[in-house]
N, C-alpha and C. Protein backbone atom coordinates (compact mmCIF):
# COMPACT_ATOMS: atom_id res chain seq x y z
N UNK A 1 166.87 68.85 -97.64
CA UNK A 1 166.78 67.41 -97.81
C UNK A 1 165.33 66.96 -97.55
N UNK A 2 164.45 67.14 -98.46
CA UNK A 2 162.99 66.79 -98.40
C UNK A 2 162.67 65.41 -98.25
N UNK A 3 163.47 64.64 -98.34
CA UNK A 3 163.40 63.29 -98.26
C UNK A 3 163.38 62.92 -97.53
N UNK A 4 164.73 63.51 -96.47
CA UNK A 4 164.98 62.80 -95.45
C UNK A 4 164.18 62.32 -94.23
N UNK A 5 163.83 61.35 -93.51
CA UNK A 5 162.81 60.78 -92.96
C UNK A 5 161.48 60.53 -93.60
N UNK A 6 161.42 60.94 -94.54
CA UNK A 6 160.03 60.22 -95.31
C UNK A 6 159.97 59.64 -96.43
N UNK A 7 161.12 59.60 -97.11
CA UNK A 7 161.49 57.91 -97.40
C UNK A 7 162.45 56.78 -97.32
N UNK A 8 162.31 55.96 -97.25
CA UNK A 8 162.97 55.23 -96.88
C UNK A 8 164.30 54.20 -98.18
N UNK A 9 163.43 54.68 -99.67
CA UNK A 9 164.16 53.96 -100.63
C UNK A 9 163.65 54.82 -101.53
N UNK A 10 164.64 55.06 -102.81
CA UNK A 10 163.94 55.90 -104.12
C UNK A 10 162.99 55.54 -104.25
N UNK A 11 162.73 53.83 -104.67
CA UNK A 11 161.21 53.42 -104.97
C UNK A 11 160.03 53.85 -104.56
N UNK A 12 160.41 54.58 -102.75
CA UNK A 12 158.44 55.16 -101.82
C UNK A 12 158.78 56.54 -102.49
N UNK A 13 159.81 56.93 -102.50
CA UNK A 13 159.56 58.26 -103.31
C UNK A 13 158.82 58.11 -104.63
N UNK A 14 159.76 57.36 -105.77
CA UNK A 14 158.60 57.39 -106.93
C UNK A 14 157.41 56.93 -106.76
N UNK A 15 156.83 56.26 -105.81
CA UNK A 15 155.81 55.81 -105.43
C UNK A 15 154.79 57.08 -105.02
N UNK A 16 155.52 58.03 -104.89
CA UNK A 16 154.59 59.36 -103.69
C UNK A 16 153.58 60.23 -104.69
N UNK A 17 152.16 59.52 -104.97
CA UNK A 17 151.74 60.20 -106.08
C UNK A 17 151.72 61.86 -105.84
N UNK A 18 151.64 62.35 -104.18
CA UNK A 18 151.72 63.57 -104.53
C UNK A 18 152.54 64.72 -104.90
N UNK A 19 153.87 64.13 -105.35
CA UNK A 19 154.85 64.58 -105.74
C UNK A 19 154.91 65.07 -107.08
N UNK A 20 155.14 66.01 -108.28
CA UNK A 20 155.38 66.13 -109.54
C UNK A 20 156.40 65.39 -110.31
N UNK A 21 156.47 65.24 -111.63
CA UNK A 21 157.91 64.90 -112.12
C UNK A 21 158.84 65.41 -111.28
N UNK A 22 158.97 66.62 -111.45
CA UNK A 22 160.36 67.45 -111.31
C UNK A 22 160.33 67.89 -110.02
N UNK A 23 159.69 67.68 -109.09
CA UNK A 23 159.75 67.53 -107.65
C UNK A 23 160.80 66.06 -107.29
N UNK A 24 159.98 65.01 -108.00
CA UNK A 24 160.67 63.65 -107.98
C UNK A 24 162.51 64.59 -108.11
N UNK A 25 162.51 64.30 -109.39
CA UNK A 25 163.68 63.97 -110.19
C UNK A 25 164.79 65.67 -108.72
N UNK A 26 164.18 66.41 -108.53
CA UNK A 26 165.08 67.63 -107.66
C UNK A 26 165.24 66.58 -106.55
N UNK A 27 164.35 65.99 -105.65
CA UNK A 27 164.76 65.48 -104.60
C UNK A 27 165.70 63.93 -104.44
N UNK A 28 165.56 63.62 -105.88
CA UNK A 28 166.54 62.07 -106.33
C UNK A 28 167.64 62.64 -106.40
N UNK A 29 168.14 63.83 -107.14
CA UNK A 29 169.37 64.27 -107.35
C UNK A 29 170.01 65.26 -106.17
N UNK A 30 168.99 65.49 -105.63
CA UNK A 30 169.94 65.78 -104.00
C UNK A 30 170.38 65.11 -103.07
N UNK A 31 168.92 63.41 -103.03
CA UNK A 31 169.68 62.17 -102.39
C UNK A 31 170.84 61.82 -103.05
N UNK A 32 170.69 61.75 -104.24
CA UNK A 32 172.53 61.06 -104.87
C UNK A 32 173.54 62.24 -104.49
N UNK A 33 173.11 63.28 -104.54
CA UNK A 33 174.91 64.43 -104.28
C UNK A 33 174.89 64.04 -103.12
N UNK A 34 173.80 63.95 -101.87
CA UNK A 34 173.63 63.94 -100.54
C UNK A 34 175.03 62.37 -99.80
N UNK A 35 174.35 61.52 -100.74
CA UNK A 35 175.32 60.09 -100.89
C UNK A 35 176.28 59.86 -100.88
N UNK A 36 176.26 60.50 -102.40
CA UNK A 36 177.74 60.77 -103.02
C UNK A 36 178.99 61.04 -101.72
N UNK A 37 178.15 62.27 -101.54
CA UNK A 37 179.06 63.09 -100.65
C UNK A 37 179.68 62.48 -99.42
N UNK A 38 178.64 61.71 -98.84
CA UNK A 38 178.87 60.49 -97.60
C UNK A 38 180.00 59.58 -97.83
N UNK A 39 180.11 59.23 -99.12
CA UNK A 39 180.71 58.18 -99.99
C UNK A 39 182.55 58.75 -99.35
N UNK A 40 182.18 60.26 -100.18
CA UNK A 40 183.53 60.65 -100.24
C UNK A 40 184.40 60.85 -98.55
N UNK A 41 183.12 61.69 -97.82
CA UNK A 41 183.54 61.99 -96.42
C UNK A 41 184.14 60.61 -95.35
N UNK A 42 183.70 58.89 -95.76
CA UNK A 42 183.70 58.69 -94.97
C UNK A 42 183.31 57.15 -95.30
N UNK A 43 183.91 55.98 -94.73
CA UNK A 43 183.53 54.67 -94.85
C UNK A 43 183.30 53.83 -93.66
N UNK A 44 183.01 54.68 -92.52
CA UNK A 44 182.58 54.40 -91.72
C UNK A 44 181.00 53.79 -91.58
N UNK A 45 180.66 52.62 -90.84
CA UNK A 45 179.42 52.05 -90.61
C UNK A 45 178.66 51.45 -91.58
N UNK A 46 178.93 52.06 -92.90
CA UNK A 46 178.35 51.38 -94.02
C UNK A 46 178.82 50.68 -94.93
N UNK A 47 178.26 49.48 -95.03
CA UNK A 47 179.17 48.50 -96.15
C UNK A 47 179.15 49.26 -97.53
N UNK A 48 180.47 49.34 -98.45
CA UNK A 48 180.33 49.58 -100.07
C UNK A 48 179.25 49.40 -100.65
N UNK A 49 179.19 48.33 -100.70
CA UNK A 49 178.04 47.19 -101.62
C UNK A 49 177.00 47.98 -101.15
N UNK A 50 176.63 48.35 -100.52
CA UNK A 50 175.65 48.73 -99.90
C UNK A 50 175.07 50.24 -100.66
N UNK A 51 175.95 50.90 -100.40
CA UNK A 51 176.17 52.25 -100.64
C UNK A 51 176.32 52.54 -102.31
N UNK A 52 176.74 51.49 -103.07
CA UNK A 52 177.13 51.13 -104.09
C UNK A 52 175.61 51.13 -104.88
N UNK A 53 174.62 50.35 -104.32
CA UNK A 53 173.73 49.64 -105.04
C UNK A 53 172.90 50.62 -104.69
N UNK A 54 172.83 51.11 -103.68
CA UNK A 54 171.56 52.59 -103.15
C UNK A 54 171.51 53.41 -104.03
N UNK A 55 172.99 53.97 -104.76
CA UNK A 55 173.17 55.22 -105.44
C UNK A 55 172.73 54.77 -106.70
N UNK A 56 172.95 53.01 -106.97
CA UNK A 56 172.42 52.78 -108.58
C UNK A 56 170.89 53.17 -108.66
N UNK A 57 169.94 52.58 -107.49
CA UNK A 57 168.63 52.55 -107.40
C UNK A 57 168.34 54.08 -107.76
N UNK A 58 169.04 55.16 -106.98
CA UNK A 58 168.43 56.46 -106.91
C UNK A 58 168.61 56.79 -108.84
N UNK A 59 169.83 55.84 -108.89
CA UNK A 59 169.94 56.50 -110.79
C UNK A 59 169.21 55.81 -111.15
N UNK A 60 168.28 55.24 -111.32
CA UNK A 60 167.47 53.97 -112.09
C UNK A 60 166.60 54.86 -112.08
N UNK A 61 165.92 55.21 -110.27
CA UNK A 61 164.49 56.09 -110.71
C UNK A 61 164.65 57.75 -111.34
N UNK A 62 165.91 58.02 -111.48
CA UNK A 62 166.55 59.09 -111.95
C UNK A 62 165.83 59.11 -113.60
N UNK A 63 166.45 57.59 -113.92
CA UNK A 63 167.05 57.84 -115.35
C UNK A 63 165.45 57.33 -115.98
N UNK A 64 164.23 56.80 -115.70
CA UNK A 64 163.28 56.46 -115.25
C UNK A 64 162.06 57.62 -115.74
N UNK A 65 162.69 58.73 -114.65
CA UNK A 65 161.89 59.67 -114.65
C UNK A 65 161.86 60.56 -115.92
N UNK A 66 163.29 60.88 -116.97
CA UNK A 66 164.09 61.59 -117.46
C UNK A 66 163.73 60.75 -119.10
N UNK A 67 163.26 59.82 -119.09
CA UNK A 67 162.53 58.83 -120.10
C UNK A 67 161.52 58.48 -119.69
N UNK A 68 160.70 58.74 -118.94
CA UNK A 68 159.43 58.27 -118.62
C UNK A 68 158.98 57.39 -119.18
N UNK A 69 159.78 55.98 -118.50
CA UNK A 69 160.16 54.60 -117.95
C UNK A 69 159.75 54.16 -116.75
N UNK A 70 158.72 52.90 -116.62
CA UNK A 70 159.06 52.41 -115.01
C UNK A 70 160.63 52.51 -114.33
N UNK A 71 160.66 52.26 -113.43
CA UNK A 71 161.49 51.96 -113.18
C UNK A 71 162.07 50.43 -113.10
N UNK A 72 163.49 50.17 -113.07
CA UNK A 72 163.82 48.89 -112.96
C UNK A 72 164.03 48.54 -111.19
């Protein structure tokens, strides 16, 4: 989990110029299974909505990267 503690939202990740495409796009799609997975284990402490809208963001800079698109 390369992410974990050093960013805080997909956006500082796509933001991290020293990262590659496909560095990006490996560590977006391990935060979303990473999520996902939280999603399924457990609804404890975190609101839906919440959790809901995080996983859209990580697909935005996903889908972003994969069309080399800003992001929304």
């Amino acid at each position: 989990m390369a992410y974990t503690g050093k960013y805080r939202t997909p956006s500082e990740l796509m933001s991290d110029e020293s990262l590659s495409r496909d560095e990006k796009v490996e560590m977006l799609e391990q935060w979303r299974e990473d999520k996902e997975a939280l999603m399924r284990a457990s609804d404890e402490g975190m609101d839906g909505d919440f959790r809901s809208d995080f996983l859209s963001k990580i697909e935005n800079a996903l889908i972003s990267l994969k069309e080399g698109t800003p992001p929304s």
